[in-house]
Structures are given as structure tokens and as C-alpha cells.
Protein backbone atom coordinates (compact mmCIF):
# COMPACT_ATOMS: atom_id res chain seq x y z
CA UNK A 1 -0.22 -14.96 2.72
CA UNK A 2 -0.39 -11.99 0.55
CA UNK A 3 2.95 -11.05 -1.47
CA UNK A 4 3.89 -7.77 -2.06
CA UNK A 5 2.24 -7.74 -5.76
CA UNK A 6 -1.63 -8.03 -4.44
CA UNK A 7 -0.25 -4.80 -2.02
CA UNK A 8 0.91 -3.24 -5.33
CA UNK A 9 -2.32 -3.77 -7.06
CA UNK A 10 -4.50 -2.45 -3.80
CA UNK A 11 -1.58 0.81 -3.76
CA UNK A 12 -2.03 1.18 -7.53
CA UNK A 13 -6.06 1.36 -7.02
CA UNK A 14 -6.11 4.25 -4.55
CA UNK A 15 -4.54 6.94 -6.69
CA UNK A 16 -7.18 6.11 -9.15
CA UNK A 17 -10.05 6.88 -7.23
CA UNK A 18 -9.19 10.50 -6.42
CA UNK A 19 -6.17 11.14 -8.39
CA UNK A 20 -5.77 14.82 -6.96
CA UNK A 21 -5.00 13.83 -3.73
CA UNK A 22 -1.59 12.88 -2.13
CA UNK A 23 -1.13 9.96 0.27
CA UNK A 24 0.79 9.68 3.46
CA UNK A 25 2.33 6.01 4.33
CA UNK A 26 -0.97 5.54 7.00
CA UNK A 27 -3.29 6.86 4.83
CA UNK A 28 -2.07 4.35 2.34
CA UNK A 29 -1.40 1.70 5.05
CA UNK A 30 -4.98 2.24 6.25
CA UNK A 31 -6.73 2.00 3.08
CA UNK A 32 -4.89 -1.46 2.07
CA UNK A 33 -4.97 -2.80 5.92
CA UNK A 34 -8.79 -4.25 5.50
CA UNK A 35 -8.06 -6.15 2.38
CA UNK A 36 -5.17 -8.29 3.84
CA UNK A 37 -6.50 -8.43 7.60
CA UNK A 38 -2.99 -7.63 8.70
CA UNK A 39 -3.01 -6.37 12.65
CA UNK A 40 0.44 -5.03 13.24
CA UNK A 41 0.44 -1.54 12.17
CA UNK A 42 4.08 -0.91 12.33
CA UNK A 43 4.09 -4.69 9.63
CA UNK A 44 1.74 -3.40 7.70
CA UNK A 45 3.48 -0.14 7.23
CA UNK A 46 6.28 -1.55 6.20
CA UNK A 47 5.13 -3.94 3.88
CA UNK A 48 3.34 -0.97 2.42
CA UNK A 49 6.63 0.96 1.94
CA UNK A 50 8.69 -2.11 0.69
CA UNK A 51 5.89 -2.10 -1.89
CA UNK A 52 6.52 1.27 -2.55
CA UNK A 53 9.95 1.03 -3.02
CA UNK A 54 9.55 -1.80 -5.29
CA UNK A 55 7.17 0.31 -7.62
CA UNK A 56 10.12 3.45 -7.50
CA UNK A 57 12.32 0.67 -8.62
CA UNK A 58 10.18 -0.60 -11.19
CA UNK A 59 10.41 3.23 -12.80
């Protein structure tokens, strides 16, 4: 099972790759879905938010 840092890392990747671009939650959801071969899209959005959060927090 993944924990909420490997989604952090995956998040933390995207920006990267075309910082000029903003992200909406399924965008983001999407684009970390295939690396942690979740299948419930309403989980895997809200793992993707709790991670989110967690970043905001870190700030």
C-alpha cells in the first residue's frame, strides 16, 4: 500500500513538467492514478486531496 508521501512525490513531479499550467483535483488524480493502480475514483481523489492538504500544511 502506498502512503500518502509516494502521492506527494508523484503530485510534486507534475508541476515540474509544465510549470505554467494549473491542475484541477482529476487532472491531478488522473495523472497519479496509473502509478498506484488505485480503481475507485472517488478514493483516489481523495487521497489525492488529503495529500494536498498535507503539503498546504507543510507551508
Amino acid at each position: 500500500m502506498n502512503t500518502s508521501f509516494n502521492i506527494l512525490v508523484e503530485i510534486l513531479k507534475i508541476p515540474t513538467q509544465n510549470y505554467n499550467k494549473s491542475y484541477t483535483l482529476v487532472e491531478l488524480t488522473n495523472a497519479v492514478t496509473p502509478c498506484f493502480y488505485l480503481s475507485d475514483e472517488r478514493r483516489n481523489q481523495a487521497r489525492v486531496l488529503k495529500t494536498l492538504i498535507l503539503l498546504n500544511d507543510i507551508n
